[in-house]
N, C-alpha and C. Protein backbone atom coordinates (compact mmCIF):
# COMPACT_ATOMS: atom_id res chain seq x y z
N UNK A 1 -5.28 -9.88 -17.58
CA UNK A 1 -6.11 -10.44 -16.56
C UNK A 1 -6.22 -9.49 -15.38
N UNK A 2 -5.98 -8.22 -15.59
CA UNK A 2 -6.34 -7.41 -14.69
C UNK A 2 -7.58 -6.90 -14.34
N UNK A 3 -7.70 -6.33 -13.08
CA UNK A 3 -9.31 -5.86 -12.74
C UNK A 3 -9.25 -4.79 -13.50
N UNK A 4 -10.14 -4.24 -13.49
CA UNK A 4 -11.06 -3.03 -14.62
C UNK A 4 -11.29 -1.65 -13.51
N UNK A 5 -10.91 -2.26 -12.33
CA UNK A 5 -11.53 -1.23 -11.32
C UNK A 5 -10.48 -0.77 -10.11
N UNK A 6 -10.20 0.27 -10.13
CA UNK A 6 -8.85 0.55 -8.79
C UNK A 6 -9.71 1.00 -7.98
N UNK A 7 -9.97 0.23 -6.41
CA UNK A 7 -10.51 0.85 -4.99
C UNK A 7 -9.21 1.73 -4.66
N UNK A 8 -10.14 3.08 -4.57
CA UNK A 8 -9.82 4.46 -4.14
C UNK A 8 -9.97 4.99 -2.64
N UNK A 9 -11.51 4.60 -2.30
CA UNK A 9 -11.43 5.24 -0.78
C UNK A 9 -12.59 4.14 -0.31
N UNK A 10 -12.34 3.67 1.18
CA UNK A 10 -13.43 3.01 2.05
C UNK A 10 -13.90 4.02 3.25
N UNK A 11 -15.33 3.58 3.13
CA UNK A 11 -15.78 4.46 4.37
C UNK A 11 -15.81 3.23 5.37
N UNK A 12 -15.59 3.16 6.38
CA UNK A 12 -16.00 2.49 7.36
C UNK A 12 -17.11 2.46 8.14
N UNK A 13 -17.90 3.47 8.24
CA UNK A 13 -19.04 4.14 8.34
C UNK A 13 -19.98 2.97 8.05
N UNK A 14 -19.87 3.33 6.93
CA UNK A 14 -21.09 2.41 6.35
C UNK A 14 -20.55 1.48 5.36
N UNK A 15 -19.78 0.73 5.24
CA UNK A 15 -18.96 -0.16 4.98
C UNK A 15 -18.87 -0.15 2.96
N UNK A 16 -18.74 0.72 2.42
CA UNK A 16 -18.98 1.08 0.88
C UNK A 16 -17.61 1.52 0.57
N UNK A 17 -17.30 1.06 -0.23
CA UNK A 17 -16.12 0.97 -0.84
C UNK A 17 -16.03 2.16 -2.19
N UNK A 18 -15.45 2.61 -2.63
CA UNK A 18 -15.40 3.85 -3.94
C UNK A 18 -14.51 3.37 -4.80
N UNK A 19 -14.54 3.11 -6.46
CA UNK A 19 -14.09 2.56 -7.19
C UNK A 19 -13.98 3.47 -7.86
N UNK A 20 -12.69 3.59 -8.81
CA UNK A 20 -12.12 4.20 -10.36
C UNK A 20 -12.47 2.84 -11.28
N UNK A 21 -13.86 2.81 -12.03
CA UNK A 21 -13.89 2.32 -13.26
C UNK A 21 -12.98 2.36 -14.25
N UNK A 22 -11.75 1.53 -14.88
CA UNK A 22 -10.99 2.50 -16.10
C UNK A 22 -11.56 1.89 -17.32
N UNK A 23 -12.48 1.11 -17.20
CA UNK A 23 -12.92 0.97 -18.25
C UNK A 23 -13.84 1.93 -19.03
N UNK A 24 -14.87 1.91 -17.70
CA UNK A 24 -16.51 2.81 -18.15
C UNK A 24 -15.58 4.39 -17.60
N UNK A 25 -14.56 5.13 -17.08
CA UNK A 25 -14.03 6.04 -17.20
C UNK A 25 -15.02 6.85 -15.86
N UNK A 26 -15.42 5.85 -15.08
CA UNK A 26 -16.19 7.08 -13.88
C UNK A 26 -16.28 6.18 -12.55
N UNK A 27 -16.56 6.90 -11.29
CA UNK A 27 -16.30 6.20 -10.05
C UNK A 27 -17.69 5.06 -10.18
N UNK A 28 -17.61 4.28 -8.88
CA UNK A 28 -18.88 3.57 -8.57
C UNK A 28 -18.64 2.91 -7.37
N UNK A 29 -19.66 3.12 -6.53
CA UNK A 29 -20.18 2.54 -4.67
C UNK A 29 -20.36 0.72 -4.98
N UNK A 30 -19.36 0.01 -4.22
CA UNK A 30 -19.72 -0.99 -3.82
C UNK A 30 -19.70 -1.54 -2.55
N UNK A 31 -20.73 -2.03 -2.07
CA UNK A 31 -21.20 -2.23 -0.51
C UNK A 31 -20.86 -3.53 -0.11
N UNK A 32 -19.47 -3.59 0.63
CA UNK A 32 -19.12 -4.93 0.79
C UNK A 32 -19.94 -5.12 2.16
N UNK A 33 -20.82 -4.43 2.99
CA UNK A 33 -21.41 -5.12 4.22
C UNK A 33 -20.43 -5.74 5.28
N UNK A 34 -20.74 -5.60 6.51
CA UNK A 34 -20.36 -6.48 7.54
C UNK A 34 -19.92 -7.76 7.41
N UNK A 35 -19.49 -8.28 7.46
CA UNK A 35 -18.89 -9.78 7.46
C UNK A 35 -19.53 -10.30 9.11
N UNK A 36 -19.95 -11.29 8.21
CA UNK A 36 -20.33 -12.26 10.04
C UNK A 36 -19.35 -12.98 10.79
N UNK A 37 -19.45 -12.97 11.97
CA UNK A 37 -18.19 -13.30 12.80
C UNK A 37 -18.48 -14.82 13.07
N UNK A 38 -19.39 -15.25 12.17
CA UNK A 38 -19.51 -16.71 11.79
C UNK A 38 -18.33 -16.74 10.65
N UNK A 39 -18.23 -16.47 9.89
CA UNK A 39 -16.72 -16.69 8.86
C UNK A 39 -15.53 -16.92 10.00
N UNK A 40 -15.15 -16.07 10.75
CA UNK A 40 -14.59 -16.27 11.64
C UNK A 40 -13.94 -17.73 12.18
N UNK A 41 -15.34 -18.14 12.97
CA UNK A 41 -15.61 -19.28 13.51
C UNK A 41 -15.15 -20.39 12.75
N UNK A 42 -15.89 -20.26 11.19
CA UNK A 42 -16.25 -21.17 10.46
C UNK A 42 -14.72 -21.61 10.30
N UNK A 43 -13.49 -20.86 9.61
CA UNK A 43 -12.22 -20.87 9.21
C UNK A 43 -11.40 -21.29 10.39
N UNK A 44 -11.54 -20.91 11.61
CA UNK A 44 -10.90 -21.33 12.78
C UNK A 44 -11.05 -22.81 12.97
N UNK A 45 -12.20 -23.41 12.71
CA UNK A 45 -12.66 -24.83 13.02
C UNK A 45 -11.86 -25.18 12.06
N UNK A 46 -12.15 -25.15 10.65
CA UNK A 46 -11.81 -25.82 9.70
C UNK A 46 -9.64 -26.11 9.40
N UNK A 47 -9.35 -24.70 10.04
CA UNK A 47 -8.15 -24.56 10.01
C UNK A 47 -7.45 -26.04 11.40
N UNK A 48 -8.53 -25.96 12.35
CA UNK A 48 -7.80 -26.79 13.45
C UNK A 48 -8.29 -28.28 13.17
N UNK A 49 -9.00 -28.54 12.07
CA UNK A 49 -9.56 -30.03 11.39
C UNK A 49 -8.44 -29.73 10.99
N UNK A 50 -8.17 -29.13 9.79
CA UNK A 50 -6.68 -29.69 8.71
C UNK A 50 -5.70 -29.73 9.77
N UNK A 51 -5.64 -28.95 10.79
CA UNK A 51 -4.07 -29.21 10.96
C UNK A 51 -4.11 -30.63 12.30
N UNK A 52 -5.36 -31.14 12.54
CA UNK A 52 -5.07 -32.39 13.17
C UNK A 52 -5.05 -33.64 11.82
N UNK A 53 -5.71 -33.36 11.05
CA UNK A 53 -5.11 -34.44 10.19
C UNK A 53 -4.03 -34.09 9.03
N UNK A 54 -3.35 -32.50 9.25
CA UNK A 54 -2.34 -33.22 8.52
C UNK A 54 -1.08 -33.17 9.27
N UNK A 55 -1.16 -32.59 10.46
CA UNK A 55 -0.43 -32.44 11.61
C UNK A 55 1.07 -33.79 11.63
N UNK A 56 0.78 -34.90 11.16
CA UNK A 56 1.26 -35.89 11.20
C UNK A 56 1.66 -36.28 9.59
N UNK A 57 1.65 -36.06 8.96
CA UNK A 57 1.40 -36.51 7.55
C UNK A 57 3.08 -35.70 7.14
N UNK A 58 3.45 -36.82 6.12
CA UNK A 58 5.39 -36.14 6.05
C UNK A 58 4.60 -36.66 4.21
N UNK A 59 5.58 -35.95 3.31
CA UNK A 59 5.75 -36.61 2.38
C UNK A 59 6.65 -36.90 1.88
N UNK A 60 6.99 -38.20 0.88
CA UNK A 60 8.16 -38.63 0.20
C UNK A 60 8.18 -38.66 -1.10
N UNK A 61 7.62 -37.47 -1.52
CA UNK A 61 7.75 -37.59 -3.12
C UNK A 61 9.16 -37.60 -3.54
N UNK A 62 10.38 -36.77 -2.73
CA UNK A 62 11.82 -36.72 -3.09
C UNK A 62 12.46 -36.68 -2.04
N UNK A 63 13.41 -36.80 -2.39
CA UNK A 63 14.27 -36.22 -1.59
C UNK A 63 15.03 -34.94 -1.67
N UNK A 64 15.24 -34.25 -2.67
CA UNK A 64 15.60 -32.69 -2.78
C UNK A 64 14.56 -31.69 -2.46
N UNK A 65 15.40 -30.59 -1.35
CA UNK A 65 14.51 -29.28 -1.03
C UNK A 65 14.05 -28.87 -2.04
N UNK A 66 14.66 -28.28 -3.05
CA UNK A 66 14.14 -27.45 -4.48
C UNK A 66 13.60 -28.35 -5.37
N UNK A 67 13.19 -29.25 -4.72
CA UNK A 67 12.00 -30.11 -6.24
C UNK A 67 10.86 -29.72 -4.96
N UNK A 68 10.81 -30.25 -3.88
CA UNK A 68 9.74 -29.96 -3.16
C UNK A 68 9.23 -28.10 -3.06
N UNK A 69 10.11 -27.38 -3.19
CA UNK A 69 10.07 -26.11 -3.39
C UNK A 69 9.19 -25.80 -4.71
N UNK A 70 9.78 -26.30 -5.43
CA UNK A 70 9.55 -26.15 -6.71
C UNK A 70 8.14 -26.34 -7.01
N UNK A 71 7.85 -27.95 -6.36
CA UNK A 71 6.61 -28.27 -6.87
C UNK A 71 5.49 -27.32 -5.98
N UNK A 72 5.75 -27.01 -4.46
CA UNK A 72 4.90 -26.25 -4.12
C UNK A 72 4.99 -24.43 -4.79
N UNK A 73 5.89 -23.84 -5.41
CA UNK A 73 5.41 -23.25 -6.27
C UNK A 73 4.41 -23.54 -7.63
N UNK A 74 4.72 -24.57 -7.91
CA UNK A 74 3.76 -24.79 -9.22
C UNK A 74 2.60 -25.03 -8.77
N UNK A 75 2.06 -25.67 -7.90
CA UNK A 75 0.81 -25.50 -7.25
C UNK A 75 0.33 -24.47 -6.45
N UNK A 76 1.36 -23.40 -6.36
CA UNK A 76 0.97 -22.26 -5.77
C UNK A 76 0.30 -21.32 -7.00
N UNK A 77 1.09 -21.21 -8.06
CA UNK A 77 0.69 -20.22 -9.80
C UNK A 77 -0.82 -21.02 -9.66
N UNK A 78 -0.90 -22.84 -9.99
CA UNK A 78 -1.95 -23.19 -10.51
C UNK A 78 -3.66 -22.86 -9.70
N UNK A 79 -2.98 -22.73 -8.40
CA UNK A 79 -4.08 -21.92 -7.06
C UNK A 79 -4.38 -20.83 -7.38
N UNK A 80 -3.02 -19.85 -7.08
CA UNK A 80 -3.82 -18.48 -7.60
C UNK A 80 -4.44 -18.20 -8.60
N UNK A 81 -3.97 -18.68 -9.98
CA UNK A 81 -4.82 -18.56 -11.44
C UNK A 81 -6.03 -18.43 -10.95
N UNK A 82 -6.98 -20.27 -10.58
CA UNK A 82 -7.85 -20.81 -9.85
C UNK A 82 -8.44 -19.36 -9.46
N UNK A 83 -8.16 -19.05 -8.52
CA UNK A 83 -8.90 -17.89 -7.43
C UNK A 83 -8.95 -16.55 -8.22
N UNK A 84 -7.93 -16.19 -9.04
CA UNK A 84 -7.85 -15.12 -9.80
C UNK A 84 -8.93 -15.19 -10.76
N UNK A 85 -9.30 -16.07 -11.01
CA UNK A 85 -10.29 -16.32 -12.33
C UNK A 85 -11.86 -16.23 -11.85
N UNK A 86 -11.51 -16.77 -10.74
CA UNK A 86 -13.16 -17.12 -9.98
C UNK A 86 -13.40 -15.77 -9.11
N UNK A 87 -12.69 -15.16 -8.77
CA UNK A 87 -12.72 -13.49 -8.68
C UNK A 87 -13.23 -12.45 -9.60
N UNK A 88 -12.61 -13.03 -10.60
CA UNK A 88 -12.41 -12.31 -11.58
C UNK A 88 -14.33 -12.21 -12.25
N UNK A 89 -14.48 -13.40 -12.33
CA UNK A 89 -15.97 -14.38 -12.90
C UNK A 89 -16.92 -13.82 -11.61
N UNK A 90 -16.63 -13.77 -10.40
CA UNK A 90 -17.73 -13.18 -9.69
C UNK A 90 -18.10 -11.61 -9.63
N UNK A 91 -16.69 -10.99 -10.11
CA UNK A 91 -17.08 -9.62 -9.66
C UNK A 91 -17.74 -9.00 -11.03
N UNK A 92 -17.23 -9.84 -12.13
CA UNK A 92 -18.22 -9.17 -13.40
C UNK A 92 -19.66 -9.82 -13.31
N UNK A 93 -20.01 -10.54 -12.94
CA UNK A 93 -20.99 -11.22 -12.72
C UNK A 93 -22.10 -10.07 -11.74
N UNK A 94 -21.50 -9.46 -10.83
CA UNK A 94 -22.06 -8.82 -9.80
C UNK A 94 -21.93 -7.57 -10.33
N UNK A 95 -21.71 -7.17 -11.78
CA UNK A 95 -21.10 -5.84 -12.37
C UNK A 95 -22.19 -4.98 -12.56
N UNK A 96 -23.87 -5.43 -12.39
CA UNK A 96 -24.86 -4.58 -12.59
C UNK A 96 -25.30 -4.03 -11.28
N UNK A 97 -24.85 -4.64 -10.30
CA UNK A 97 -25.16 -4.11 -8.98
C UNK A 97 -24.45 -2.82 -8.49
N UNK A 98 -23.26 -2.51 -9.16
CA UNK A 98 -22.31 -1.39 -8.86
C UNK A 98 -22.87 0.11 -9.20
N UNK A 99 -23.02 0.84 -8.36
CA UNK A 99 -23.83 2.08 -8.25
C UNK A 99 -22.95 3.27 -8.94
N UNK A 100 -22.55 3.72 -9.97
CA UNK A 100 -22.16 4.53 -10.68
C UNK A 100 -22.57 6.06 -9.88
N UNK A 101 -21.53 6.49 -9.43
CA UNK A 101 -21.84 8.00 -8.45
C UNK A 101 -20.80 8.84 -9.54
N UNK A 102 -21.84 10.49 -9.70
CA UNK A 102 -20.87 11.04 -10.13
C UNK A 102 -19.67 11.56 -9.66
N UNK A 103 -18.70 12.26 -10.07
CA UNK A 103 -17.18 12.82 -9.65
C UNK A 103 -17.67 13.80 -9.13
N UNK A 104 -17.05 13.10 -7.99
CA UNK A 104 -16.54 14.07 -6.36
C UNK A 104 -15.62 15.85 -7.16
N UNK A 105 -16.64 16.54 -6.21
CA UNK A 105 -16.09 17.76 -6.28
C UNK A 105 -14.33 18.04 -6.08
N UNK A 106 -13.99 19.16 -6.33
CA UNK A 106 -12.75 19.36 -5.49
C UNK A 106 -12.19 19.14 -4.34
N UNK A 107 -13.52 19.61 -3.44
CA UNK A 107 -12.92 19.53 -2.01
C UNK A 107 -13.28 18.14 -1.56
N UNK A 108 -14.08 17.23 -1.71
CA UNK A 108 -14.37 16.22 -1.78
C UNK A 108 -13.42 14.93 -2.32
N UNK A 109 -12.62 15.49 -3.24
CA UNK A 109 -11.85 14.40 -4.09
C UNK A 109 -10.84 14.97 -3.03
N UNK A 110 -10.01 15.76 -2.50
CA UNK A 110 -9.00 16.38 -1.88
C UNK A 110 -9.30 14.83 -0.38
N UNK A 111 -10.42 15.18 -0.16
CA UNK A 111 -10.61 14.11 1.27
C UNK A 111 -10.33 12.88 0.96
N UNK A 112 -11.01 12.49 -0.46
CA UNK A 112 -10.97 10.88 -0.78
C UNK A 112 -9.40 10.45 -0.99
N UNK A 113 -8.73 11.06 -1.44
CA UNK A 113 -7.15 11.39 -2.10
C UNK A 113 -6.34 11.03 -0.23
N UNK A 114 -6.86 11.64 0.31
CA UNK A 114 -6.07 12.01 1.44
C UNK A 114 -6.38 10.49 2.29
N UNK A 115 -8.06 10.17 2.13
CA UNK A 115 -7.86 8.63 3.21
C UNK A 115 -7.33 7.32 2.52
N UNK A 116 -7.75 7.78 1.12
CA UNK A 116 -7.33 7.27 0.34
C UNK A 116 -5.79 6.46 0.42
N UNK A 117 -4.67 7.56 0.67
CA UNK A 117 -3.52 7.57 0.67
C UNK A 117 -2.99 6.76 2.01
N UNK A 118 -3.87 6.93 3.41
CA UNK A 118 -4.08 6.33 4.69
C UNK A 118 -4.24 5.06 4.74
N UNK A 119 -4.95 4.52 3.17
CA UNK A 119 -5.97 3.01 3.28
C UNK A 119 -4.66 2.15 2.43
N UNK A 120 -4.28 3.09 1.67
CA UNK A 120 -3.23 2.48 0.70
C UNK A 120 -2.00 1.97 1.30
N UNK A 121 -1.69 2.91 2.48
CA UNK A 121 -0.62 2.74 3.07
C UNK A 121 -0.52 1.31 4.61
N UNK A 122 -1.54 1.22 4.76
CA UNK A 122 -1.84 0.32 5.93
C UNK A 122 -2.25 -1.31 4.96
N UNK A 123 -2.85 -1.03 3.56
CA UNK A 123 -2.81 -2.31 3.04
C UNK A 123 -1.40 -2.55 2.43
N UNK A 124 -0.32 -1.71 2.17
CA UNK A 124 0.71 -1.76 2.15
C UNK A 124 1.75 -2.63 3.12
N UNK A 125 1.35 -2.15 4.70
CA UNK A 125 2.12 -2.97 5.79
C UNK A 125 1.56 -4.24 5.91
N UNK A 126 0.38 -4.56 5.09
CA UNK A 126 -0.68 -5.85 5.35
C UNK A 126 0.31 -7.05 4.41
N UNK A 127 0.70 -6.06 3.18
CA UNK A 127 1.50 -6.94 2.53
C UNK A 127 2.90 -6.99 2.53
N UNK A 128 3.65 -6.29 3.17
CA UNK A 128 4.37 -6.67 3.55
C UNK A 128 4.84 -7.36 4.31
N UNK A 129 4.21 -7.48 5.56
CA UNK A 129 4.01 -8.50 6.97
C UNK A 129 3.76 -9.25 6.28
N UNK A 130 2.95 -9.80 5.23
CA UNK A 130 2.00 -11.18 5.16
C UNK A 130 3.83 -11.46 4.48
N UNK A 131 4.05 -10.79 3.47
CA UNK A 131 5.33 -11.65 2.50
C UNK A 131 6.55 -11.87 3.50
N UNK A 132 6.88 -11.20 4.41
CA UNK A 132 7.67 -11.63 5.83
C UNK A 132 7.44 -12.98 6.01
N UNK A 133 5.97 -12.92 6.44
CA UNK A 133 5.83 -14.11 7.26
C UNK A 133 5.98 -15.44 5.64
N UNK A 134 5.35 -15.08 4.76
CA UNK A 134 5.81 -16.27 3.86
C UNK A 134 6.53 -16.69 3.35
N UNK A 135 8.01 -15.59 3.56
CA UNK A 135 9.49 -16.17 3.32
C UNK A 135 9.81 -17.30 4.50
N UNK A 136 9.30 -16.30 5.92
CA UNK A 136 10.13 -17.47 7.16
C UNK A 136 8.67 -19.26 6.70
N UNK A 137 7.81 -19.13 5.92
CA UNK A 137 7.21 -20.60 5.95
C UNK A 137 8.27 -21.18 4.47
N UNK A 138 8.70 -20.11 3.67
CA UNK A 138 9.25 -21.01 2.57
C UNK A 138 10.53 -21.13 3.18
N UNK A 139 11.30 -20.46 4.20
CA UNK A 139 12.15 -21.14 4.69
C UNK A 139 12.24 -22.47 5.71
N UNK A 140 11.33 -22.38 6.17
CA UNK A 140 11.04 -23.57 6.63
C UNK A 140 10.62 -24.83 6.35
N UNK A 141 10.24 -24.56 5.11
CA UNK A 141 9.80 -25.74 4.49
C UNK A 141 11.29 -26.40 3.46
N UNK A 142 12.14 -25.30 3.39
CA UNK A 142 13.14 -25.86 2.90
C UNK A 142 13.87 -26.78 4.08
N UNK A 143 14.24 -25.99 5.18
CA UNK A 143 14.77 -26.97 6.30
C UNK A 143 13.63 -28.63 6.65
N UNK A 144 12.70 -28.11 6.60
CA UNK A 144 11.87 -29.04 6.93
C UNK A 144 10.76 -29.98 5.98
N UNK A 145 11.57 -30.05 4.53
CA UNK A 145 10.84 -30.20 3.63
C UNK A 145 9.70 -31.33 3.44
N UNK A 146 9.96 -32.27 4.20
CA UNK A 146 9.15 -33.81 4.12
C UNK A 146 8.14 -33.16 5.30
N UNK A 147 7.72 -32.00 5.96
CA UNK A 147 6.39 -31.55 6.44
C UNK A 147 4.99 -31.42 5.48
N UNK A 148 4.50 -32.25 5.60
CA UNK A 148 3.18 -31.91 5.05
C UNK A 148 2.18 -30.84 5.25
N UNK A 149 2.24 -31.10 6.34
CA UNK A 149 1.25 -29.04 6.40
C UNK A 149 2.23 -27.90 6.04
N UNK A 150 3.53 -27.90 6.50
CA UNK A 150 4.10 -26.71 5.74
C UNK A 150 4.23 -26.42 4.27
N UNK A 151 4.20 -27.69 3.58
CA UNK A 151 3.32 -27.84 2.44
C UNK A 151 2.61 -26.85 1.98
N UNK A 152 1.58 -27.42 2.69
CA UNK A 152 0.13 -26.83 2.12
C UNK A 152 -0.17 -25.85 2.66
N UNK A 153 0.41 -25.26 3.80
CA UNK A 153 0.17 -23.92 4.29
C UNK A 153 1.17 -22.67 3.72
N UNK A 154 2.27 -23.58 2.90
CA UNK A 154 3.31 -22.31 2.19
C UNK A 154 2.32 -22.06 0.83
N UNK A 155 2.10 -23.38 0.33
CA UNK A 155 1.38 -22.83 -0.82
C UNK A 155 -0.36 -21.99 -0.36
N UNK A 156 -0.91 -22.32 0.45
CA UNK A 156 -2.00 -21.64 0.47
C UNK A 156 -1.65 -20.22 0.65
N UNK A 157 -0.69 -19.71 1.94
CA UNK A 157 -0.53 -18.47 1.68
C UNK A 157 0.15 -17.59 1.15
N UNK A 158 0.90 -18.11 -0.38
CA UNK A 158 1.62 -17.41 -1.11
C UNK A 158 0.46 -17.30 -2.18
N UNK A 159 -0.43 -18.37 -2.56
CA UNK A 159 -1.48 -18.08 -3.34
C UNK A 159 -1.74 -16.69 -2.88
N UNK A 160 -2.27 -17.01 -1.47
CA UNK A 160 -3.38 -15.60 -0.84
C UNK A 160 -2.48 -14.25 -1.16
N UNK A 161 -1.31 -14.41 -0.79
CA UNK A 161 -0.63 -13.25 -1.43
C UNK A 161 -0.89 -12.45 -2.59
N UNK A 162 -0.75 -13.34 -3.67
CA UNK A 162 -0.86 -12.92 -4.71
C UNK A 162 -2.35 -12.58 -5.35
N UNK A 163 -3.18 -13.31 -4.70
CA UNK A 163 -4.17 -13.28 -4.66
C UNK A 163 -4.74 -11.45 -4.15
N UNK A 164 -4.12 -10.97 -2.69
CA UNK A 164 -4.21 -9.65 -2.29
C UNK A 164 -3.80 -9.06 -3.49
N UNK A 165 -2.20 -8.96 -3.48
CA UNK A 165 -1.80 -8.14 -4.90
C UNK A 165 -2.36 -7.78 -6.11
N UNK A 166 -3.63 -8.92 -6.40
CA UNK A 166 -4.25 -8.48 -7.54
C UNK A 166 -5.07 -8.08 -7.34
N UNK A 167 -5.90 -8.15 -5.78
CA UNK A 167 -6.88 -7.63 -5.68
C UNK A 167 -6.60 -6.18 -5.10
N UNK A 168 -5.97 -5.92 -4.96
CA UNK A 168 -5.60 -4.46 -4.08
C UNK A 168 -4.92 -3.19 -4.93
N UNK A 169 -4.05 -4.22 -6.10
CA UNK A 169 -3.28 -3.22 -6.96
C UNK A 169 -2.78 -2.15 -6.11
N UNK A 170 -1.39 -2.02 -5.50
CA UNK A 170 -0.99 -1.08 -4.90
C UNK A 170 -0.45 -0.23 -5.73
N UNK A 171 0.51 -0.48 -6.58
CA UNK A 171 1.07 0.11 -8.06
C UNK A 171 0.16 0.81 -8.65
N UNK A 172 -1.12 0.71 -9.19
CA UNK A 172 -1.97 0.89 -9.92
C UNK A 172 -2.88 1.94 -8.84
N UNK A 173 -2.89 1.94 -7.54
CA UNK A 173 -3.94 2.57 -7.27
C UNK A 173 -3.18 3.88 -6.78
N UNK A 174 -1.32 3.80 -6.33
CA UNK A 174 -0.69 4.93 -6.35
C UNK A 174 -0.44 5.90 -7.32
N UNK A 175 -0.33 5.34 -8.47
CA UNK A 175 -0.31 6.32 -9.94
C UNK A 175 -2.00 6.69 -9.51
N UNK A 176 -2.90 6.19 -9.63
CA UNK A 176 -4.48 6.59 -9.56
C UNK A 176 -4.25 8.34 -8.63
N UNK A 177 -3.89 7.90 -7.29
CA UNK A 177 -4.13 8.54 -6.26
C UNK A 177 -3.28 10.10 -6.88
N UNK A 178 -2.34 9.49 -7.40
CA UNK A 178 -1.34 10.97 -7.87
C UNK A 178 -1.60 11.49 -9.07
N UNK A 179 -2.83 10.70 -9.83
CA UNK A 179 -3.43 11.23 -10.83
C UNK A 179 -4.40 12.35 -10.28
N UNK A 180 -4.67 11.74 -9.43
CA UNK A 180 -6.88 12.75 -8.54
C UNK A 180 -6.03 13.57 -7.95
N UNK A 181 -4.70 13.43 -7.53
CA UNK A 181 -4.55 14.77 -6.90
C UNK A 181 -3.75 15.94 -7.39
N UNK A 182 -3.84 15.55 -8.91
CA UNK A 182 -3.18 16.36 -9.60
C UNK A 182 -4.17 17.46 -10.51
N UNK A 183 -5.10 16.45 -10.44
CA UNK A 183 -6.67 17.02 -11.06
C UNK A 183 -6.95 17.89 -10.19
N UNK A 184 -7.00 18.05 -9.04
CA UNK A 184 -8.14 18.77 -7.79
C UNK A 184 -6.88 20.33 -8.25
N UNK A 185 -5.91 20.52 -8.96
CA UNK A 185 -5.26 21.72 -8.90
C UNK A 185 -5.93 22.47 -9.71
């Protein structure tokens, strides 16, 4: 259930992203565009609706930390699947739109390799911070287990976690990176 495609280098410039196909065996431009600072908005509202109604809300399914643990892991796997799949289903879906560019010269792949290595490393601290912060919510939800939003906010952002991880492939795009820069010799 892996992606088919390791992101290599982003321009910020012009917001286009550079892909290693390993399937079709060649790069390709995808233009993720600006994001509207209506998403923004939109998630901020919606985040301060849930947390006034569930702000108050305890549950009593048990009384043991590690069944409540437990079960919000199992609804955490059955989330990410969920999102992994519907990821998965949109981006092949959108697979004729992807602009197939040929391979970057030497000195060219030497640059991509190099911001490359810059982009890898900063989505690196992205995930690490994020898994920080989602140990101190699964610890808290152990102390505080009959919380209902810590609930649903441990499982939403351990989904999203994993959710990054598959979308980012850090593993996969460091072997990549030490592959291109073994080529440019």
């Amino acid at each position: 259930m892996r992606p088919t495609y390791i992101p290599v280098h982003f321009d910020k410039n012009i917001y286009r992203t550079l892909y290693d196909d390993t399937k079709e065996r060649r790069f390709f431009e995808s233009s993720g565009g600006r994001k509207s600072s209506m998403l923004g908005l939109v998630s901020g509202t919606a985040g301060v609706i849930l947390h006034s109604y569930l702000s108050s809300w305890t549950l009593s399914i048990t009384d043991s930390r590690l069944t409540m643990l437990l079960a919000a892991a199992f609804l955490t796997v059955i989330l990410t699947i969920g999102l992994i799949w519907l990821f998965r289903y949109i981006s092949e879906k959108g697979r004729h739109t992807w602009e197939y560019v040929p391979t970057p010269s030497p000195e060219e792949l030497q640059g991509l390799v190099r911001s490359g290595r810059r982009w890898l490393m900063s989505h690196m601290l992205l995930l690490i911070g994020f898994f920080v912060m989602n140990v101190f919510f699964t610890l808290f939800l152990y102390i505080f287990f009959s919380n209902g939003i810590l609930f649903v906010v441990m499982i939403i952002l351990w989904a999203i976690l994993f959710l990054m991880l598959w979308l980012l492939q850090p593993f996969a795009r460091l072997s990549l990176l030490r592959w291109l820069d073994t080529q440019q010799l």
